[in-house]
Protein backbone atom coordinates (compact mmCIF):
# COMPACT_ATOMS: atom_id res chain seq x y z
CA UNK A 1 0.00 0.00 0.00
CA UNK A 2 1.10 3.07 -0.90
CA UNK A 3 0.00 6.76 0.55
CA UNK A 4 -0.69 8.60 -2.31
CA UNK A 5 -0.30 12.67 -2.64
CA UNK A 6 -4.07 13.50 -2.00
CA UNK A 7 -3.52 11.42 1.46
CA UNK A 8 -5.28 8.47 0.06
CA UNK A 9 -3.80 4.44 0.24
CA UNK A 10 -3.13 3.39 -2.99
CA UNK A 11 -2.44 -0.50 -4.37
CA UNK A 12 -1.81 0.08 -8.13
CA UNK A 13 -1.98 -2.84 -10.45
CA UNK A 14 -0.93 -2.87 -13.98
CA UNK A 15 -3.08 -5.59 -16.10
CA UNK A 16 -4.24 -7.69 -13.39
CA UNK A 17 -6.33 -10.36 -14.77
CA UNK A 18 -9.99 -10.57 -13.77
CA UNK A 19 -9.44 -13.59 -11.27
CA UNK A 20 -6.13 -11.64 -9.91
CA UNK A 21 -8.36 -8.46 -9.49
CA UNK A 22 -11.37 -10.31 -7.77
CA UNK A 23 -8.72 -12.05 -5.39
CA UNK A 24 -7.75 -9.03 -4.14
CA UNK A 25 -11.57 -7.50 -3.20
CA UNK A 26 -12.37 -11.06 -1.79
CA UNK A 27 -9.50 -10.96 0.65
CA UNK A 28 -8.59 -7.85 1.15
CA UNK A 29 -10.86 -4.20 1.93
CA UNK A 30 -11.11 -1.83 -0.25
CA UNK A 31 -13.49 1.29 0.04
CA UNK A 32 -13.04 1.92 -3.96
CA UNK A 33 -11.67 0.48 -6.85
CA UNK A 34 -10.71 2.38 -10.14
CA UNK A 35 -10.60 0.51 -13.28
CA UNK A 36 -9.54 1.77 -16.91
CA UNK A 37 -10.69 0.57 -19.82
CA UNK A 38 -9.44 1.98 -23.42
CA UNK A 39 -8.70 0.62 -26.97
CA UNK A 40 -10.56 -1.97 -27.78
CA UNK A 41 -12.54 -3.12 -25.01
CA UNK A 42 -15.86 -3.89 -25.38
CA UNK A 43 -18.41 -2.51 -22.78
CA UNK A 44 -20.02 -5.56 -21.88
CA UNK A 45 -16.78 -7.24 -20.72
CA UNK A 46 -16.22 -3.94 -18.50
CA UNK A 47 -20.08 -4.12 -17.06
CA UNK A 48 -19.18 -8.16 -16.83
CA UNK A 49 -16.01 -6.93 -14.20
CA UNK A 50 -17.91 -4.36 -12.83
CA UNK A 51 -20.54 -6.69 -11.64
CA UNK A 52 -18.04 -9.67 -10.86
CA UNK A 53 -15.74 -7.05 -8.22
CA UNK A 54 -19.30 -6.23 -6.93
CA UNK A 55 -20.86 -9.44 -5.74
CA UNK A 56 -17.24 -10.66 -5.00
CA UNK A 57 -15.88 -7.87 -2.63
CA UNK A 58 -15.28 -8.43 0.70
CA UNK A 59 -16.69 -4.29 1.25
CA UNK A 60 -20.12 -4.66 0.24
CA UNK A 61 -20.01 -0.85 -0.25
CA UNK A 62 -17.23 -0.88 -1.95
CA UNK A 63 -17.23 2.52 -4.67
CA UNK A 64 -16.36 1.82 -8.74
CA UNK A 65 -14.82 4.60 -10.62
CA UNK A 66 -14.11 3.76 -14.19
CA UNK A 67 -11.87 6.10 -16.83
CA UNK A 68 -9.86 5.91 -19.51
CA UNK A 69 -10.49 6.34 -23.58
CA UNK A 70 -13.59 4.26 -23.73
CA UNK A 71 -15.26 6.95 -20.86
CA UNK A 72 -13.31 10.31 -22.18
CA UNK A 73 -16.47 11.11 -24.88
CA UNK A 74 -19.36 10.09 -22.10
CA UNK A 75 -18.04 9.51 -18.59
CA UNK A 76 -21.84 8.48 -17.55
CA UNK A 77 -21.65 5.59 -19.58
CA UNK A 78 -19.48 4.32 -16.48
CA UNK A 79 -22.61 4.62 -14.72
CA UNK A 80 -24.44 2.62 -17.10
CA UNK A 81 -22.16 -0.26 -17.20
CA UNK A 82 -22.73 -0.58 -13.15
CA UNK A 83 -20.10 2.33 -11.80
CA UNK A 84 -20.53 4.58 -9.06
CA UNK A 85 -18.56 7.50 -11.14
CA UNK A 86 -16.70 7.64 -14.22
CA UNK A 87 -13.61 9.95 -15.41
CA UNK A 88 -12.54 11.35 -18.73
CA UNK A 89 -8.58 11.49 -16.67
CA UNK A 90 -6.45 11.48 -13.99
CA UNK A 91 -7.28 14.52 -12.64
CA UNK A 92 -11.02 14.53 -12.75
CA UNK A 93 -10.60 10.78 -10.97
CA UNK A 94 -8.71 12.32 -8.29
CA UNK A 95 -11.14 15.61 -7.79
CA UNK A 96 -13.60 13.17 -8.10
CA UNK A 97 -12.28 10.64 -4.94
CA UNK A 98 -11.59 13.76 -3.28
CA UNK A 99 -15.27 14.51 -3.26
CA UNK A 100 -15.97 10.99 -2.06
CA UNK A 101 -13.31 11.53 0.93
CA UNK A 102 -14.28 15.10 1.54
CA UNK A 103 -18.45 13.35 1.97
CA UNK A 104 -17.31 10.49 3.74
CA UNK A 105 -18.64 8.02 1.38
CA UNK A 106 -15.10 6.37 1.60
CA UNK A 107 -12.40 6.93 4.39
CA UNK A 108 -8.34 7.03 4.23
């Protein structure tokens, strides 16, 4: 775990496979997860994970942010593929979880 700069923990994984991912919500607590999706990927696979990390995490509250190319022209299609949030980059994701910590929908 790492602290990141806006005072939040952060585990970073770089192409974790879906069983690898849903390992890690099963056994471990996480208050959100942020998952990128771009080239390529087909929304259905990316509603498929987001509904796999969901019935699968150990936080039943756990918080879904989704970004990357697939969510930069319409970040609400996050939301309509099961996410909490989506962000068109890095720094809306992180004013965005910001929000979340500021509201106390997730904790540090």
């Amino acid at each position: 775990m790492l602290c990141g700069r806006a005072g939040w923990h952060v585990q970073s994984e770089f192409l974790p496979s879906k069983p690898i991912l849903l390992e890690h919500v099963r056994t471990e607590w996480f208050d959100l997860v942020g998952l990128s999706a771009s080239g390529e990927v087909a929304a259905a696979g990316v509603a498929s994970v987001v509904k796999a990390v969901r019935a699968t995490a150990l936080n039943k509250n756990i918080q879904i942010m989704l970004g990357g190319n697939l969510f930069v022209p319409d970040p609400a299609l996050a939301v309509a593929l099961g996410a909490d949030f989506g962000a068109r980059d890095a720094a809306e994701a992180v004013s965005r979880v910001d929000w979340m910590l500021d509201s106390k929908k997730i904790s540090c």
